[in-house]
PDB file of N, CA and C in Angstrom:
ATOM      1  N   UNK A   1     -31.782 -16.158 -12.567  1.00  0.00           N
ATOM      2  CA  UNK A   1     -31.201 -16.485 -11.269  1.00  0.00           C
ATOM      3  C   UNK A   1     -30.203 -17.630 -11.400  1.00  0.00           C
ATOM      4  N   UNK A   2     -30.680 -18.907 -12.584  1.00  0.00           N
ATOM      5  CA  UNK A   2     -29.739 -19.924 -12.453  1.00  0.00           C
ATOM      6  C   UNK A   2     -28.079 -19.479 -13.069  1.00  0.00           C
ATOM      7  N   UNK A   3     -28.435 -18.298 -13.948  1.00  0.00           N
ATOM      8  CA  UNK A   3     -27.188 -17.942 -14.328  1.00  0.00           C
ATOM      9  C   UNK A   3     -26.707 -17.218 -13.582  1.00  0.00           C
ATOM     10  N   UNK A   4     -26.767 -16.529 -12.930  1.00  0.00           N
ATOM     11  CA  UNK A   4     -26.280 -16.045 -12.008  1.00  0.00           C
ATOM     12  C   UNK A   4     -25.657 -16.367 -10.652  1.00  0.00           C
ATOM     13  N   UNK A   5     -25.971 -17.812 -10.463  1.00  0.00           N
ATOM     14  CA  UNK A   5     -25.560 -18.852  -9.321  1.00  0.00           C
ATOM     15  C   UNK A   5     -24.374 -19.273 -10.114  1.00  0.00           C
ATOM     16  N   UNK A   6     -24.216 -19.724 -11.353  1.00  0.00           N
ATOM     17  CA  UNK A   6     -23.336 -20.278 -11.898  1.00  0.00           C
ATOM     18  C   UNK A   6     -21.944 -19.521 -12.286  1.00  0.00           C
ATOM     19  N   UNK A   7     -22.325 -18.148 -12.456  1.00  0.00           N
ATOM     20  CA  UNK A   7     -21.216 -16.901 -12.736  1.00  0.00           C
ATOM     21  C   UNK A   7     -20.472 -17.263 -11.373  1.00  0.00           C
ATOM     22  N   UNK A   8     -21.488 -17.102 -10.373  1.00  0.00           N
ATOM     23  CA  UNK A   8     -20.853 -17.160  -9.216  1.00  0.00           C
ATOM     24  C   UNK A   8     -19.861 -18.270  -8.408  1.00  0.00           C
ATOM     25  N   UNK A   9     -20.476 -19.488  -9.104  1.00  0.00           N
ATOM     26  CA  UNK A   9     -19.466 -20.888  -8.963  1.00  0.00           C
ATOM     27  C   UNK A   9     -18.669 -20.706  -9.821  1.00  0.00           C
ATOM     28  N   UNK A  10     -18.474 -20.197 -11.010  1.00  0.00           N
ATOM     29  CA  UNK A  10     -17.351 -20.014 -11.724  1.00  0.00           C
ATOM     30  C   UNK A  10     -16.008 -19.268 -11.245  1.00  0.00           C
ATOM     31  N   UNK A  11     -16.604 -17.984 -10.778  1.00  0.00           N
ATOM     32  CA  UNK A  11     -15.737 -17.172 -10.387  1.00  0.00           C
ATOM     33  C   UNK A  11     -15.195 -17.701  -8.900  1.00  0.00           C
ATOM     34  N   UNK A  12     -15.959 -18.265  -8.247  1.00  0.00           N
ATOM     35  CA  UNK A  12     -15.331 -19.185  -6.836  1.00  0.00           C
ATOM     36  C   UNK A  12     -14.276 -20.058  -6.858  1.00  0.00           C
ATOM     37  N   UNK A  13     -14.647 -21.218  -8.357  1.00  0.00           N
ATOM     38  CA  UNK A  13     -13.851 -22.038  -9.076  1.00  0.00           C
ATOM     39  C   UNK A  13     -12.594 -21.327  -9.062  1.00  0.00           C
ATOM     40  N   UNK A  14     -12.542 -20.395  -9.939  1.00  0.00           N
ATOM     41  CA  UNK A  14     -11.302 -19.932 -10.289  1.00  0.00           C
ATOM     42  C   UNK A  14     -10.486 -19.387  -9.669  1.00  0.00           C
ATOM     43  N   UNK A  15     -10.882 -18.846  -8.702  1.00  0.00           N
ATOM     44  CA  UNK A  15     -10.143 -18.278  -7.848  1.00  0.00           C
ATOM     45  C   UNK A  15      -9.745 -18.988  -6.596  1.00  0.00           C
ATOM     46  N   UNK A  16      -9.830 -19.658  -6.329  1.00  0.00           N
ATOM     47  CA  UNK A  16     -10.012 -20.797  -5.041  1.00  0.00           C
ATOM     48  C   UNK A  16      -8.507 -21.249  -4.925  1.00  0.00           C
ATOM     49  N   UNK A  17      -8.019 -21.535  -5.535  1.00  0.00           N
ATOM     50  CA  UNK A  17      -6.293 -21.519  -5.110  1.00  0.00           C
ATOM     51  C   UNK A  17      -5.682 -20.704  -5.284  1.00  0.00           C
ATOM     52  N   UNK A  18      -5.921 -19.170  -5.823  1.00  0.00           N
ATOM     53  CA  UNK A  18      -4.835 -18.636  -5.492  1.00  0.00           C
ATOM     54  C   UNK A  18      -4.191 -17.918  -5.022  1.00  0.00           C
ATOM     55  N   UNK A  19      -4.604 -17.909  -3.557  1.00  0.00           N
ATOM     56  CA  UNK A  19      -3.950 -17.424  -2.820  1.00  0.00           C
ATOM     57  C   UNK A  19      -3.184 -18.838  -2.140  1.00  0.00           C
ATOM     58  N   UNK A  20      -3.346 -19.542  -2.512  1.00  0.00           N
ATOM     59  CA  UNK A  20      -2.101 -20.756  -2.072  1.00  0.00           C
ATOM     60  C   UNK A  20      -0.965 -20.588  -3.067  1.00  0.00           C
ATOM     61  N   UNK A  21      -1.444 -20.480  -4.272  1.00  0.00           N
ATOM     62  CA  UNK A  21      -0.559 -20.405  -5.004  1.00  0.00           C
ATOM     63  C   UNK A  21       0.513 -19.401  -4.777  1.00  0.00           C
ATOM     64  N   UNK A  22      -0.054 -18.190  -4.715  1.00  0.00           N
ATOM     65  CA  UNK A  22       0.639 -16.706  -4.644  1.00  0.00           C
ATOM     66  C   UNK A  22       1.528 -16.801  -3.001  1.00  0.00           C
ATOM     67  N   UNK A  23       1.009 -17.914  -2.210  1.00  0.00           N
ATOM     68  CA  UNK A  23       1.584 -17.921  -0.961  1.00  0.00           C
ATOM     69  C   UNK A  23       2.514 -18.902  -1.126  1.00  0.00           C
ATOM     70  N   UNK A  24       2.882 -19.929  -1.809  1.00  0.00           N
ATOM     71  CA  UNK A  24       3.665 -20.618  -1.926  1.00  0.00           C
ATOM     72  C   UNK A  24       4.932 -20.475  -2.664  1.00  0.00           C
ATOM     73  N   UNK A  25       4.449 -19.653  -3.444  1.00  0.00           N
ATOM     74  CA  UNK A  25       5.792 -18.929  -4.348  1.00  0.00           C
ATOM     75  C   UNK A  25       6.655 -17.799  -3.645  1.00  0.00           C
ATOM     76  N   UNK A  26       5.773 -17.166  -2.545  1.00  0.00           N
ATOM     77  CA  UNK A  26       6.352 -15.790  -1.747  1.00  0.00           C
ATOM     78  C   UNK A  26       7.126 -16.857  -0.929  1.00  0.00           C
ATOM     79  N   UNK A  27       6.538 -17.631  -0.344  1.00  0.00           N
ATOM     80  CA  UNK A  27       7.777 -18.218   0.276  1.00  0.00           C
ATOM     81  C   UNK A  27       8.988 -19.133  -0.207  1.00  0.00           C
ATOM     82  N   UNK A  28       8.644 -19.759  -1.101  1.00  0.00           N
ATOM     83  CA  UNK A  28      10.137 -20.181  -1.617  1.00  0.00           C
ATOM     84  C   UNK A  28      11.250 -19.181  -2.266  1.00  0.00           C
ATOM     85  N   UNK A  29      10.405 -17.821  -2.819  1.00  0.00           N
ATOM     86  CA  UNK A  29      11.274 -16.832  -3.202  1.00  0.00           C
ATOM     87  C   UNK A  29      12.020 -16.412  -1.755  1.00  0.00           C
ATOM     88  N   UNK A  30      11.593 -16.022  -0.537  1.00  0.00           N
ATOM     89  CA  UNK A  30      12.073 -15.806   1.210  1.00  0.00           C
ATOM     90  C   UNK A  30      12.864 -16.852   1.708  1.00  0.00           C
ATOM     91  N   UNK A  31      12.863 -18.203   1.247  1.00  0.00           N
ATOM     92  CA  UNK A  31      13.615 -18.865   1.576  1.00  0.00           C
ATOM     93  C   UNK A  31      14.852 -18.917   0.515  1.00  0.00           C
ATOM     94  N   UNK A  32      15.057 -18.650  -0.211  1.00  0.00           N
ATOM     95  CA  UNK A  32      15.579 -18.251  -1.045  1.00  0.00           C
ATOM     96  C   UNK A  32      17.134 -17.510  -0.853  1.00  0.00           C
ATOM     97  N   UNK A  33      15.898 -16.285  -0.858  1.00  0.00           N
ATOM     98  CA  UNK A  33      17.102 -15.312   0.145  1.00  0.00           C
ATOM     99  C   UNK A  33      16.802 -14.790   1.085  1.00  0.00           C
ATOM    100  N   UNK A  34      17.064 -15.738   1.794  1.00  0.00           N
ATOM    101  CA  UNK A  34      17.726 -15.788   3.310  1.00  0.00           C
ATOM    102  C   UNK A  34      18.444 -16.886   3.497  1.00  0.00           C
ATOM    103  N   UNK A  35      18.799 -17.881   2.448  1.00  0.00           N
ATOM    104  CA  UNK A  35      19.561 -18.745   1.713  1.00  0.00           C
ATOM    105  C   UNK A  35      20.778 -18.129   1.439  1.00  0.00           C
ATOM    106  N   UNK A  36      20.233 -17.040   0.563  1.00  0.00           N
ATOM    107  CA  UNK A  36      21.497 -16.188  -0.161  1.00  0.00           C
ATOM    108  C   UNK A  36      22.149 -15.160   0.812  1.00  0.00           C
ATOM    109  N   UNK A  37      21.396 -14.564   1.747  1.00  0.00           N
ATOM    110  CA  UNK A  37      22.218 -13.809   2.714  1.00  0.00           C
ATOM    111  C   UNK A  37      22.632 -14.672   3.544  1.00  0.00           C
ATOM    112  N   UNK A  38      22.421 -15.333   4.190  1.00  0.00           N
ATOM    113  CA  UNK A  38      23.049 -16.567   5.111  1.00  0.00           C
ATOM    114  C   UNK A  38      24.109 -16.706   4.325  1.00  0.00           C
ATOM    115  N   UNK A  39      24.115 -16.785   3.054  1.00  0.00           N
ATOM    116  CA  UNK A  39      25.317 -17.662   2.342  1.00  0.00           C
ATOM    117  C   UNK A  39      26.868 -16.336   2.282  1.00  0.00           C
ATOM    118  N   UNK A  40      26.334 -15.147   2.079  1.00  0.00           N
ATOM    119  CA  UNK A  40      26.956 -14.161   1.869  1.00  0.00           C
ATOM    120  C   UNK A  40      27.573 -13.547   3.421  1.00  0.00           C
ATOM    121  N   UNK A  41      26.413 -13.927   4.252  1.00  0.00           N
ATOM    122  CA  UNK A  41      27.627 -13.428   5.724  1.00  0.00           C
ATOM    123  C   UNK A  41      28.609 -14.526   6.279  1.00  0.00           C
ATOM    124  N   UNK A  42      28.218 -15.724   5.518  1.00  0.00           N
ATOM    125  CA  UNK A  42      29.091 -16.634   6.238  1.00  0.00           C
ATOM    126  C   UNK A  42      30.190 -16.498   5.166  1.00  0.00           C
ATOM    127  N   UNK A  43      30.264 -15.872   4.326  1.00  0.00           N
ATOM    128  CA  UNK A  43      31.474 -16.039   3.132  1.00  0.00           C
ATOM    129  C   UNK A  43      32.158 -14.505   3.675  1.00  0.00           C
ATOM    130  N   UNK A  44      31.434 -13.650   4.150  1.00  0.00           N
ATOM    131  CA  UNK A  44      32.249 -12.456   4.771  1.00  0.00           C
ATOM    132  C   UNK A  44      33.145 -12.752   5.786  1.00  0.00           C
ATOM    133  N   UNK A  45      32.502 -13.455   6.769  1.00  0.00           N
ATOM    134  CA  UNK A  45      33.268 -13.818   8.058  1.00  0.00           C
ATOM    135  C   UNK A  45      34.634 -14.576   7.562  1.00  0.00           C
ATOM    136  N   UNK A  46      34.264 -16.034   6.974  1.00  0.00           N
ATOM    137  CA  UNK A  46      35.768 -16.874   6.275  1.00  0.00           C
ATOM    138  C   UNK A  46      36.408 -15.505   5.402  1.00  0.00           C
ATOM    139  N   UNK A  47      35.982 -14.859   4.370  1.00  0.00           N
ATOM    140  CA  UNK A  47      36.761 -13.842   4.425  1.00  0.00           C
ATOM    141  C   UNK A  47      37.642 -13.048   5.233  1.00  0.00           C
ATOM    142  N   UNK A  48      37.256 -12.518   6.189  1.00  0.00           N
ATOM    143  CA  UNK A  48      37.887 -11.751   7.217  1.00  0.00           C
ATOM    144  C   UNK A  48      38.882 -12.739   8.153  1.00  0.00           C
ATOM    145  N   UNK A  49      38.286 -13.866   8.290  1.00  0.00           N
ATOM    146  CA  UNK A  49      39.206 -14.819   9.015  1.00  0.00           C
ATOM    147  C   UNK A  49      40.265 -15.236   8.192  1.00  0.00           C
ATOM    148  N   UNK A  50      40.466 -15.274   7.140  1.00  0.00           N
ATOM    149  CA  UNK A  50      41.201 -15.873   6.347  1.00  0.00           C
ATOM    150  C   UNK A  50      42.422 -14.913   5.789  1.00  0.00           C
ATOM    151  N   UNK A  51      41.689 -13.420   5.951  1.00  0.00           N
ATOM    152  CA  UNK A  51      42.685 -12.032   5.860  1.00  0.00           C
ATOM    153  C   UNK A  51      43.594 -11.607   6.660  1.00  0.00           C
ATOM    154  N   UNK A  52      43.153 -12.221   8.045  1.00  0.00           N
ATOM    155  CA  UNK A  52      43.919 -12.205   8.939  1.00  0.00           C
ATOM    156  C   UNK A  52      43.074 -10.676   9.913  1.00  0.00           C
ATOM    157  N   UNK A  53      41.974 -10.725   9.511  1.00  0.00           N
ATOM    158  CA  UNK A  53      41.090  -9.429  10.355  1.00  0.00           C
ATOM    159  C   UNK A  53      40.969  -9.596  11.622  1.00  0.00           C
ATOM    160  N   UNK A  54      41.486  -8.378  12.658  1.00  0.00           N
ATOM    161  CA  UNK A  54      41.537  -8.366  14.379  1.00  0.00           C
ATOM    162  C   UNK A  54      40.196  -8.086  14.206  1.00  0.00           C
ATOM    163  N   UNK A  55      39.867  -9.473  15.287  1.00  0.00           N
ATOM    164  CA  UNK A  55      38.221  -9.106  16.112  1.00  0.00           C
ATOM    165  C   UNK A  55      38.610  -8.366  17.053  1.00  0.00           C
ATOM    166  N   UNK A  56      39.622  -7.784  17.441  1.00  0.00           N
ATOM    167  CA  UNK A  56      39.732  -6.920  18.804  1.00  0.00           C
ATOM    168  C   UNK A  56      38.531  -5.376  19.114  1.00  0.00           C
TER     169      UNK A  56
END
């Protein structure tokens, strides 16, 4: 039984951050890009403005 309490704190141990972990990385990869698309529509628009493109 005592080994078996202890498998069980082990495996609790180990696993116990990571889903912070795995959540902290998903989001800096999302901030990321939406970094990079933000960056890419605002470089379309000065594009088009700069081409001389009718917003009409």
């Amino acid at each position: 039984m005592k080994t078996t309490l202890l498998i069980k704190e082990i495996y609790l141990e180990g696993f116990k951050n990571i889903g912070s972990f795995i959540l902290k990385n998903y989001f800096k990869f999302f901030s990321w890009f939406c970094f990079a698309l933000i960056f890419m529509g605002f470089y379309a628009l000065l594009f088009r403005i700069f081409t001389g493109f009718s917003f009409n």
